[in-house]
C-alpha atoms as a PDB file:
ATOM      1  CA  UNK A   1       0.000   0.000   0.000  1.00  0.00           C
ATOM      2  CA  UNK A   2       1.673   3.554  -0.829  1.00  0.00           C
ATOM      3  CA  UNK A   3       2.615   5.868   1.511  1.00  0.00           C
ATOM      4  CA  UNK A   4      -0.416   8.756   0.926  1.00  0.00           C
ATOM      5  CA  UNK A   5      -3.169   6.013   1.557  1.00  0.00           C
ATOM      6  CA  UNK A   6      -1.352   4.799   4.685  1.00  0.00           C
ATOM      7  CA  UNK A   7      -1.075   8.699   6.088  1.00  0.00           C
ATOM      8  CA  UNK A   8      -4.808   8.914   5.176  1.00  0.00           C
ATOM      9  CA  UNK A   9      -5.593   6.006   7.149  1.00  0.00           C
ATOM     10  CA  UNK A  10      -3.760   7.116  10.123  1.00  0.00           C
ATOM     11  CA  UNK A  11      -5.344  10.642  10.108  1.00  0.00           C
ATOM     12  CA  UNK A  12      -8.825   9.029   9.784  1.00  0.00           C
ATOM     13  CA  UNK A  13      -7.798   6.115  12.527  1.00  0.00           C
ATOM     14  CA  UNK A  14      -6.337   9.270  14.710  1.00  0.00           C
ATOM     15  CA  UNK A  15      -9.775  10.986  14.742  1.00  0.00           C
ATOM     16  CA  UNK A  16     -12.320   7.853  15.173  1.00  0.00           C
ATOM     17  CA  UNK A  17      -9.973   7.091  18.731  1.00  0.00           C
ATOM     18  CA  UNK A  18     -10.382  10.708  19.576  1.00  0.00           C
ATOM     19  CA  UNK A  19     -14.351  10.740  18.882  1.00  0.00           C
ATOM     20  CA  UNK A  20     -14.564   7.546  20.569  1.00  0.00           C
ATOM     21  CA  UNK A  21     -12.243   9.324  23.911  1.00  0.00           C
ATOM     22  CA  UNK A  22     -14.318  12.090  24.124  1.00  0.00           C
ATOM     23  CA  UNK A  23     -17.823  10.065  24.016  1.00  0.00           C
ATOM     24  CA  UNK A  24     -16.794   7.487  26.323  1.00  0.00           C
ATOM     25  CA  UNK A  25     -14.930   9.710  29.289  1.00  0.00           C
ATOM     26  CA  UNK A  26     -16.886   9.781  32.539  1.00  0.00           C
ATOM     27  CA  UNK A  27     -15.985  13.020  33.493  1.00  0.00           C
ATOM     28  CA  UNK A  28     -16.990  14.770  30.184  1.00  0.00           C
ATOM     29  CA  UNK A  29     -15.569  18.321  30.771  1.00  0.00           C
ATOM     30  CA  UNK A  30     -13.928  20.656  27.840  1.00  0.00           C
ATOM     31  CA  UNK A  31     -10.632  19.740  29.072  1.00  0.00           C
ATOM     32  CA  UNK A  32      -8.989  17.056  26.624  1.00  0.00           C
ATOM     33  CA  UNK A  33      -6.484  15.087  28.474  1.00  0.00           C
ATOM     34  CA  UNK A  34      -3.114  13.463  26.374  1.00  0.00           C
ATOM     35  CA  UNK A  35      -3.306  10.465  28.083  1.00  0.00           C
ATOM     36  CA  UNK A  36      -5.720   8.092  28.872  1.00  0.00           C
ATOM     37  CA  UNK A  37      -5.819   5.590  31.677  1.00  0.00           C
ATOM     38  CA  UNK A  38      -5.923   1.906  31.379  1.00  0.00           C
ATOM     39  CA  UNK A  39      -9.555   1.226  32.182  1.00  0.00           C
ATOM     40  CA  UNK A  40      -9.783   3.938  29.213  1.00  0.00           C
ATOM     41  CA  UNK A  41      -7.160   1.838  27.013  1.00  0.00           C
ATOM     42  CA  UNK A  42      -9.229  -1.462  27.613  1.00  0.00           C
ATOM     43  CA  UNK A  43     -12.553  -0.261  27.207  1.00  0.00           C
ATOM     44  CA  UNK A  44     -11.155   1.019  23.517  1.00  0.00           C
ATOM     45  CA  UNK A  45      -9.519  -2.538  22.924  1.00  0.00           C
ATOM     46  CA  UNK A  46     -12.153  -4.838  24.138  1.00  0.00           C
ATOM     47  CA  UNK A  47      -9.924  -6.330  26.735  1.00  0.00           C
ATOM     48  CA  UNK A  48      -9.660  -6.356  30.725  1.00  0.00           C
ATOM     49  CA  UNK A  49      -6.871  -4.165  32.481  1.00  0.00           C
ATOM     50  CA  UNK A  50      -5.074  -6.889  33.574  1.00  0.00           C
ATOM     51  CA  UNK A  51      -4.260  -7.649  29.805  1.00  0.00           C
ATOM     52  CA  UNK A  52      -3.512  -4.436  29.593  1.00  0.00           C
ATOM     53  CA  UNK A  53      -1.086  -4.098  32.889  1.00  0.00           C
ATOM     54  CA  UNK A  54       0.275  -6.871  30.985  1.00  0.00           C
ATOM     55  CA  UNK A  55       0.842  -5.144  27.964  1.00  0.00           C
ATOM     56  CA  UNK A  56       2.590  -2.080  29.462  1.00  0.00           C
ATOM     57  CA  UNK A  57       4.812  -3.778  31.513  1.00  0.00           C
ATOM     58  CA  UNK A  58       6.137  -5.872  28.567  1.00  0.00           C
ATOM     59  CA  UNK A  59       6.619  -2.890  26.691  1.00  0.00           C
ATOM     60  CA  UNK A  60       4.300  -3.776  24.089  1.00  0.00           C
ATOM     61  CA  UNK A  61       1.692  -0.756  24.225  1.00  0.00           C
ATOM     62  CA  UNK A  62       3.666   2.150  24.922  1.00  0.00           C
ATOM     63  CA  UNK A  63       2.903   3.564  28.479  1.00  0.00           C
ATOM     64  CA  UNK A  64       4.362   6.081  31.220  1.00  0.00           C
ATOM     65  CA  UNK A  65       4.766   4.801  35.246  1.00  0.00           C
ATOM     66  CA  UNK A  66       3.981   7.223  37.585  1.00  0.00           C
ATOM     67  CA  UNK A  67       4.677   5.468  40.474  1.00  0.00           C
ATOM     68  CA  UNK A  68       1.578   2.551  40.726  1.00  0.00           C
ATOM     69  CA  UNK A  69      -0.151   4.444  38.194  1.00  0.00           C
ATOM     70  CA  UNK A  70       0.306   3.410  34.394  1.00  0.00           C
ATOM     71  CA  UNK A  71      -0.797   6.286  31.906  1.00  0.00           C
ATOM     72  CA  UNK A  72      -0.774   5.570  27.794  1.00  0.00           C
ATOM     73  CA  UNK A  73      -0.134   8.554  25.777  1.00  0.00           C
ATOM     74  CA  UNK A  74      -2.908   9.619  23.270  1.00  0.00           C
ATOM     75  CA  UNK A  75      -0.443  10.268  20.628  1.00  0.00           C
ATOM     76  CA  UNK A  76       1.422   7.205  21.231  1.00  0.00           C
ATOM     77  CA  UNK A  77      -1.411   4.783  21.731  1.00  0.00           C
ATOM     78  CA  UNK A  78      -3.125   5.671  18.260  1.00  0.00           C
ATOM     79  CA  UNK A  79       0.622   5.621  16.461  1.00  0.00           C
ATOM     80  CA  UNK A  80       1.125   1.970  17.900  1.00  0.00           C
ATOM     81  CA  UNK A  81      -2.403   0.877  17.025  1.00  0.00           C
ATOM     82  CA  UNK A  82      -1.528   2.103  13.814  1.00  0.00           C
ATOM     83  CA  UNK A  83       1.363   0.774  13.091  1.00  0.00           C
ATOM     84  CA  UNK A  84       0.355  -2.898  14.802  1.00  0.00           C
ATOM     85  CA  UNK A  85      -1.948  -3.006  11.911  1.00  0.00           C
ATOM     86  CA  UNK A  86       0.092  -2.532   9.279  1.00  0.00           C
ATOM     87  CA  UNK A  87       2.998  -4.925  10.681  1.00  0.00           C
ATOM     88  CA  UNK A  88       1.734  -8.033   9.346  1.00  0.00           C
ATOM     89  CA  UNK A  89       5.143  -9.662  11.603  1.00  0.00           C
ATOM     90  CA  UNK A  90       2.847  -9.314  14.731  1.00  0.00           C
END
């Protein structure tokens, strides 16, 4: 697949996880966070947050420790989504 159609797809992939952030958030305020937790992470995925846990702390989904607290960056989250479906080595 060229290069263009794979940007498009990432732009359009980019802006269904950000629709689907915003309509799902319990606390629904203006303010739009860059990082979403890993109930928020799971809920998008269709998995628990153990799997998740999991995930981070193999380095698989890229995440941020804060002490017990695991945070996955917006920006980061959609890029490896993205690019998880194109590697067909996964």
């Amino acid at each position: 697949m060229n290069e263009n159609l794979r940007n498009v797809f990432h732009e359009l992939n980019k802006e269904i996880i950000i629709n689907l952030i915003k309509s799902t958030r319990e606390d629904k305020d203006d303010v739009f966070r860059v990082a979403l937790t890993v109930t928020e992470v799971a809920s998008l995925l269709g998995l628990n947050n153990t799997k998740i846990y999991k995930l981070a702390k193999d380095g698989i989904i890229p995440s941020i420790r804060f002490g017990s607290r695991i945070i996955i960056p917006i920006t980061a989250f959609i890029y490896w989504l993205d690019e998880s479906a194109w590697d067909k080595s996964a």
